[in-house]
Protein backbone atom coordinates (compact mmCIF):
# COMPACT_ATOMS: atom_id res chain seq x y z
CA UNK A 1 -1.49 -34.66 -4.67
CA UNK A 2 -2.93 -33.79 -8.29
CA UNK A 3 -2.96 -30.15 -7.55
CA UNK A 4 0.85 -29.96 -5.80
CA UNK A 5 2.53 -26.91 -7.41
CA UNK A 6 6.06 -28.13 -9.16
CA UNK A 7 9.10 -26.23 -8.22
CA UNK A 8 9.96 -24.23 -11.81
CA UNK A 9 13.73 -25.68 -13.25
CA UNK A 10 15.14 -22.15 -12.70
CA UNK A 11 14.32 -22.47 -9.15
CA UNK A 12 15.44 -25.42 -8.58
CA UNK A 13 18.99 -24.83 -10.00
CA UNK A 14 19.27 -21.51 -8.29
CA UNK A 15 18.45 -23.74 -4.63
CA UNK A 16 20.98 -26.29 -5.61
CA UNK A 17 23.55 -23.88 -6.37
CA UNK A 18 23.21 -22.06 -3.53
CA UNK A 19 22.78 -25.09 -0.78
CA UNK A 20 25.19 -27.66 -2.55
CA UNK A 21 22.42 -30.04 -4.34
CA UNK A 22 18.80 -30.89 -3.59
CA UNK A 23 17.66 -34.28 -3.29
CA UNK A 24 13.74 -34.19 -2.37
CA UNK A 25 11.23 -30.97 -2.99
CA UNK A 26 7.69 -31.65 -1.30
CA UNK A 27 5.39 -28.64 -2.08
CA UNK A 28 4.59 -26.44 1.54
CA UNK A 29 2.30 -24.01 -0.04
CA UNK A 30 -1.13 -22.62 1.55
CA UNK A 31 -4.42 -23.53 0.12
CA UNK A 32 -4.14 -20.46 -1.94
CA UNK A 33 -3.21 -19.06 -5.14
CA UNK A 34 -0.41 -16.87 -4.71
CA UNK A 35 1.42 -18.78 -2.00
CA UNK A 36 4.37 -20.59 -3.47
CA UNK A 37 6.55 -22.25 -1.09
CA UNK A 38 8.97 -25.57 -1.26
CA UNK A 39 10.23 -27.61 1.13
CA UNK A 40 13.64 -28.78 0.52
CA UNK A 41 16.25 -31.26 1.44
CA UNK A 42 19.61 -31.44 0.48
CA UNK A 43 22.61 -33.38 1.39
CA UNK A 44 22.67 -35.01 4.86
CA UNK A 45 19.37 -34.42 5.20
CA UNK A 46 19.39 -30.76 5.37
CA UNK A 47 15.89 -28.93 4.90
CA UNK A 48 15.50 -25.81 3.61
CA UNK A 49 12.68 -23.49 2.36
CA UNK A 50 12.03 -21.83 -0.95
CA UNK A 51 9.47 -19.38 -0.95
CA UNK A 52 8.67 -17.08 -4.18
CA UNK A 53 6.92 -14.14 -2.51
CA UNK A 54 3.93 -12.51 -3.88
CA UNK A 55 4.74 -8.99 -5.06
CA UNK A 56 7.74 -7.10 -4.85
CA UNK A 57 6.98 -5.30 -1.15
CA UNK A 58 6.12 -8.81 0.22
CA UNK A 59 9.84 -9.38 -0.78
CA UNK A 60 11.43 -6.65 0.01
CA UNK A 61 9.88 -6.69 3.68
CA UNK A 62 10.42 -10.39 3.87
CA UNK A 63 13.98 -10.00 2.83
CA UNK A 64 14.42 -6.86 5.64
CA UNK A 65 13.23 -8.74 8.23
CA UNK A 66 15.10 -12.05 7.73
CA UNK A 67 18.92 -9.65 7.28
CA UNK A 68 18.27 -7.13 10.41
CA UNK A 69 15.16 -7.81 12.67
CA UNK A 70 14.61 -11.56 13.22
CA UNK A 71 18.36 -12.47 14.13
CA UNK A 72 17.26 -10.83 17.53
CA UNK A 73 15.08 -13.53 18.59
CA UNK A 74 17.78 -15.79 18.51
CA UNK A 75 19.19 -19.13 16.71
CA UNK A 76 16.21 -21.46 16.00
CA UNK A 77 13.70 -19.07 16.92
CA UNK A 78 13.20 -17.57 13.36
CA UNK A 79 14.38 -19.04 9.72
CA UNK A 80 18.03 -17.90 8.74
CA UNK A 81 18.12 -16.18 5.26
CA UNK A 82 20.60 -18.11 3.10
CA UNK A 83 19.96 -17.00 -0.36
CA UNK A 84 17.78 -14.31 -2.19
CA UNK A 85 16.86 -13.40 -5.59
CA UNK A 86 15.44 -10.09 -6.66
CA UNK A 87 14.93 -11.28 -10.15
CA UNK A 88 12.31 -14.32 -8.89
CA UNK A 89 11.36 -12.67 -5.73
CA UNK A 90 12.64 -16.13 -3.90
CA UNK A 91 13.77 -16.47 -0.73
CA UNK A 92 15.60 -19.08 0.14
CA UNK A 93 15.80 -19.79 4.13
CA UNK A 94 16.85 -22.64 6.69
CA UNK A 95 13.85 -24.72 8.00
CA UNK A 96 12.78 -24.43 11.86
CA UNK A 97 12.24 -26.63 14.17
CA UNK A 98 8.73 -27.49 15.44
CA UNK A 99 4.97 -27.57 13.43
CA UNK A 100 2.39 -25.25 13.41
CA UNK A 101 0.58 -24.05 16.69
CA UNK A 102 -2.76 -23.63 14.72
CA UNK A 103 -2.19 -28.23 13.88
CA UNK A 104 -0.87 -29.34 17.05
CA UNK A 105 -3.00 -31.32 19.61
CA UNK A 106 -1.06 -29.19 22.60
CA UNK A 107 -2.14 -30.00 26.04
CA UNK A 108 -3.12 -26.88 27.64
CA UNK A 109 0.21 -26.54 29.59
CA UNK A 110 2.19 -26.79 26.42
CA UNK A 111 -0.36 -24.72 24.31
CA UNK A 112 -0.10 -21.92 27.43
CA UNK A 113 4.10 -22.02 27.32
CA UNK A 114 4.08 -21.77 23.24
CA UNK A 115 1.58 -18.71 23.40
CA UNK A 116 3.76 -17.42 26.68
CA UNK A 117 7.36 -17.81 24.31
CA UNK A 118 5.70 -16.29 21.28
CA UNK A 119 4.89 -13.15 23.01
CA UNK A 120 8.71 -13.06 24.16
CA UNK A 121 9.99 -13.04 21.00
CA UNK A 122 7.63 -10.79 19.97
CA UNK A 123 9.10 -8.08 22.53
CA UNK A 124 12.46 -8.98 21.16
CA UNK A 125 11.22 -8.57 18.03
CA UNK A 126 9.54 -5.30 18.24
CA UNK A 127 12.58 -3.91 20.03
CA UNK A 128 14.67 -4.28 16.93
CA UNK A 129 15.96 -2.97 13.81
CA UNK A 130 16.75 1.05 13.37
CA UNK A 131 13.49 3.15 14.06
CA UNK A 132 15.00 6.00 12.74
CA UNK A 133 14.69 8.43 9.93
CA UNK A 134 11.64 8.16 7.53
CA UNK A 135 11.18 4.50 9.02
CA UNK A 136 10.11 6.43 12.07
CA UNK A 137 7.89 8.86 10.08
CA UNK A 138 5.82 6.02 8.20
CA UNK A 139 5.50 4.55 12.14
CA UNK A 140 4.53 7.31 13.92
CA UNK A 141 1.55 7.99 10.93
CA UNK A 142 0.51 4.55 10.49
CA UNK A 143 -2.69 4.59 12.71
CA UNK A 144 -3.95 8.08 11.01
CA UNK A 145 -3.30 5.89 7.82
CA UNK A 146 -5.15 3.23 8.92
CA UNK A 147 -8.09 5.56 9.95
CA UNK A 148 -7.82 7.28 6.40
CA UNK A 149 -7.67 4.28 4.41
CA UNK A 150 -11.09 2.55 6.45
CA UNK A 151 -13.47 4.80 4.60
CA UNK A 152 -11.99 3.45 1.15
CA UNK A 153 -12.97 -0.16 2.83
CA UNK A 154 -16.08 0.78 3.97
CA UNK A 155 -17.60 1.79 0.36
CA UNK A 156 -16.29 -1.43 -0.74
CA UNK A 157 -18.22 -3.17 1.92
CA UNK A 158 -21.20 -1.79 0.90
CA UNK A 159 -24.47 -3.90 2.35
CA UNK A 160 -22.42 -6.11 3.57
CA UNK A 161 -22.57 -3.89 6.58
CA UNK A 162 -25.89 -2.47 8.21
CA UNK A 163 -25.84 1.62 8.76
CA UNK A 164 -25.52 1.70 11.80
CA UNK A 165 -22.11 -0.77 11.21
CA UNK A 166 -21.00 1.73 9.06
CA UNK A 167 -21.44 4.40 11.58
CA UNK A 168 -19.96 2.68 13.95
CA UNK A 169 -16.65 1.70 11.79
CA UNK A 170 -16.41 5.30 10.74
CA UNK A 171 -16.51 6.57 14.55
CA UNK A 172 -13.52 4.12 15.29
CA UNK A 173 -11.76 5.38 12.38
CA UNK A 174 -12.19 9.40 13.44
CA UNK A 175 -10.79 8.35 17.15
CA UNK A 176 -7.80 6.29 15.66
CA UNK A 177 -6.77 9.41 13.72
CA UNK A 178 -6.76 11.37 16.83
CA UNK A 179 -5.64 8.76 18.66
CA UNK A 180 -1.64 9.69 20.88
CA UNK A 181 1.42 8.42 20.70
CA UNK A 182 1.70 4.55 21.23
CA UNK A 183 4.56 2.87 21.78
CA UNK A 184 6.71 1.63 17.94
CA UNK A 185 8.45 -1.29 17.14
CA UNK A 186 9.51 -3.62 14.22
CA UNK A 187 6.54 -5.86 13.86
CA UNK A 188 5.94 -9.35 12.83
CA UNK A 189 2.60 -8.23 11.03
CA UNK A 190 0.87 -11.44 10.75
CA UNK A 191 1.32 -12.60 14.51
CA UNK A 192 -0.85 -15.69 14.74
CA UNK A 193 -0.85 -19.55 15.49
CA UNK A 194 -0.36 -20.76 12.09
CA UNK A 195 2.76 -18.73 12.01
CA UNK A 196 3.45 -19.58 15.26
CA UNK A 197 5.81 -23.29 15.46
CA UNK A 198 6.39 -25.01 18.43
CA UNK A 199 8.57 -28.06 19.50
CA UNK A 200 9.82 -27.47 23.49
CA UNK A 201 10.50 -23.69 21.97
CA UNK A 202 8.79 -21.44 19.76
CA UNK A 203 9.87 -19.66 16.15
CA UNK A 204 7.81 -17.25 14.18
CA UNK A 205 7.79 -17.87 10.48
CA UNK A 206 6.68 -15.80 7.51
CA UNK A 207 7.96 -12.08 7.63
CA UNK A 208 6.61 -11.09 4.47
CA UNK A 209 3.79 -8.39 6.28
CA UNK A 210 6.51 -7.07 8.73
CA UNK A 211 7.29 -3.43 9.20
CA UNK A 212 7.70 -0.68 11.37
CA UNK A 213 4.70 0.50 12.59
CA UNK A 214 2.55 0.90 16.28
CA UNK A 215 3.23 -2.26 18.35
CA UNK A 216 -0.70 -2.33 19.18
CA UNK A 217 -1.19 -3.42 15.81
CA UNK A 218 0.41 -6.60 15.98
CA UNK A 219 -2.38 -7.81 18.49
CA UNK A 220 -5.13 -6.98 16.46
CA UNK A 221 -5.83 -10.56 14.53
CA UNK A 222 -4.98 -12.51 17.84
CA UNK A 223 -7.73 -10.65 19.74
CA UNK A 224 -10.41 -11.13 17.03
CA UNK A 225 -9.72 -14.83 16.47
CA UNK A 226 -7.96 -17.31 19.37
CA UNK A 227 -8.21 -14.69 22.76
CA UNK A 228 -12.09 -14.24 22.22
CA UNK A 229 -12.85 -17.35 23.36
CA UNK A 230 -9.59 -18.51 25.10
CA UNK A 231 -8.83 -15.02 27.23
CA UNK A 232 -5.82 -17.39 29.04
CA UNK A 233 -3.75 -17.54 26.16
CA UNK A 234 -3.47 -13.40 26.10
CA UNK A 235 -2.87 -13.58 29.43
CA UNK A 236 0.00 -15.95 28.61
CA UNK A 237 1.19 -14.43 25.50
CA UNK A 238 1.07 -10.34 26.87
CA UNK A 239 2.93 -12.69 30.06
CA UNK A 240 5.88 -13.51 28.13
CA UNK A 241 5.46 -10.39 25.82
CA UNK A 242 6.49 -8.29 29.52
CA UNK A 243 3.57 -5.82 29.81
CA UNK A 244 0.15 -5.67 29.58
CA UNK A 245 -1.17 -3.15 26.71
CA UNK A 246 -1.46 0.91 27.80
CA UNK A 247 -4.85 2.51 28.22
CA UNK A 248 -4.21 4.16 24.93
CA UNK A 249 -2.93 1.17 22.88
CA UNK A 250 -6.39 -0.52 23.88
CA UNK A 251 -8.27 2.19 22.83
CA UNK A 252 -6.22 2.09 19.58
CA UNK A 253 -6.94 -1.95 19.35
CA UNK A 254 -10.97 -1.17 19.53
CA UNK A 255 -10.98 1.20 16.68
CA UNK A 256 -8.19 -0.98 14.74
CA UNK A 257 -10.18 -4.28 15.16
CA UNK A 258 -13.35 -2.73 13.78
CA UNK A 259 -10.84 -1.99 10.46
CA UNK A 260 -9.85 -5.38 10.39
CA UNK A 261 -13.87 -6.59 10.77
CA UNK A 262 -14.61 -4.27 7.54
CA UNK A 263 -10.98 -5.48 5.87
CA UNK A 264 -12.02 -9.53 6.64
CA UNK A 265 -15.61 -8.94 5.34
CA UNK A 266 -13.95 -7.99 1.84
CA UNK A 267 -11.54 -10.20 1.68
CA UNK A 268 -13.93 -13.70 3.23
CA UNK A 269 -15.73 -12.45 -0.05
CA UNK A 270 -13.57 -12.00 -2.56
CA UNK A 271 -11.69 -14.76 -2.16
CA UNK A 272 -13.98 -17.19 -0.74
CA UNK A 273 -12.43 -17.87 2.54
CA UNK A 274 -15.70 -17.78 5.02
CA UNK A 275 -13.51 -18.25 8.21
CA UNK A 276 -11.83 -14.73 7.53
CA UNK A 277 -15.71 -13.55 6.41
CA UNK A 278 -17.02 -14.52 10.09
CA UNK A 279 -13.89 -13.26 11.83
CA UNK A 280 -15.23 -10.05 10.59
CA UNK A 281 -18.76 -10.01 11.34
CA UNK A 282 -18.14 -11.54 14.45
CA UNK A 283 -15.46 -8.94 15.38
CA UNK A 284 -18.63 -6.50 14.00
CA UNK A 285 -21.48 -8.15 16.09
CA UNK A 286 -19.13 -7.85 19.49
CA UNK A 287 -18.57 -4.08 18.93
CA UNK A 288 -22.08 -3.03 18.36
CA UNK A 289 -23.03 -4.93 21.11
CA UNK A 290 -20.12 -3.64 23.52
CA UNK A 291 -18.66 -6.22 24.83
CA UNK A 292 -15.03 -5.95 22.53
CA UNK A 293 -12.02 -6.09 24.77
């Protein structure tokens, strides 16, 4: 394809020194600017992934996750870090069996087991790394951070929303800052199908949003996208995940997903991406009207 992005020499010296040689790179990034990803293969048909993360926190949680959080869910269930550099913020990982969830014409029994898997390594997930120390600080004030930072959304929204949208939003935010203790974990952060693989078992990919933080908030983009219309698939997914969701962590998901509406109406806009735009308003429209759950 004209518009492939190439694989810069430095790169691709840096891969072959560190996997033995590369004999094929096939561009794997998203349909977006800053996403720069490589597929690679390398002697007996070995694939890897080189990914140059966007800013230096992307790579820096990326990198966290890959070393002490996603070992728990087990061999072939996440990528394997084999290689970093700090200098190019590249990452340099094993590939993973299995395709997208978001691509694959599942039947509904297979679609049901890959949502049911991903919410078991989500538990796994969230139970590890060391929630101690200042990491537990930053968790335990995340939602009150969230609330804070909504009104700073909200002016940038602007008409986009109607007053009484705004009123709303700002409501949400006041009870998430009052909001109790919920349980903490280390999170994925961007828990959805299209990080989501499956073959006969599921892997997550793409760590680069994880952090410790409120395991609510890992559910937010799932309930405002595939469960609204497909309610089976959180029953599947909270199935394998082991629990249903606390009165307080769905009182926490209400005010969290009318953040995310504001958050998706500024970014569908700024970067032209209208499917994040009507997650938004949609998320919007089913909270004024009630009927969010």
């Amino acid at each position: 394809m004209s518009d492939a992005k190439a694989l810069p020499t430095v790169l691709r010296r840096w891969a072959e020194r560190e996997t033995g040689g590369v004999t094929e790179v096939r561009d794997a990034s998203h349909p977006r600017e800053n996403s720069r990803v490589w597929e690679l293969v390398g002697g007996n048909d070995c694939r890897f992934y080189l990914k140059v993360s966007p800013t230096a926190r992307a790579y820096e949680r990326e990198t966290f996750a890959l070393r002490h959080a996603a070992p728990a869910l087990g061999a072939g269930h996440a990528p394997h870090l084999r290689a970093s550099s700090a200098e190019h913020l590249a990452l340099l990982t094993t590939a993973v069996s299995g395709s997208p969830v978001s691509r694959l014409p599942l039947t509904a029994a297979a679609e049901h087991e890959a949502h049911r898997q991903g919410g078991m390594l989500l538990a796994r997930l969230h139970a590890a790394g060391d929630l101690t120390g200042h990491r537990r600080t930053e968790a335990e004030g995340a939602l009150r951070a969230a609330a804070e930072g909504a009104y700073r959304h909200l002016e940038k929204a602007g008409d986009r929303l109607t007053a009484a949208e705004h009123a709303l939003v700002r409501r949400l935010a006041g009870r998430l800052a009052e909001a109790g203790p919920v349980p903490l974990g280390f999170l994925h952060g961007d828990a959805r199908p299209r990080n989501l693989l499956w073959s006969r078992y599921a892997a997550w990919i793409d760590f680069e949003r994880s952090r410790f933080a409120p395991v609510v908030e890992e559910f937010v983009v799932m309930s405002c996208e595939v469960w609204v219309d497909r309610p089976r698939l959180r029953t599947a997914f909270l199935g394998g995940y082991g629990r249903e969701l606390t009165a307080r962590e769905q009182h926490a998901l209400t005010c969290l997903s009318g953040l995310d509406a504001v958050k998706a109406l500024n970014w569908g806009e700024a970067y032209g991406d209208p499917l994040v735009a009507a997650r938004g308003r949609r998320t919007l429209d089913r909270l004024m009207t009630g009927v969010f759950a």
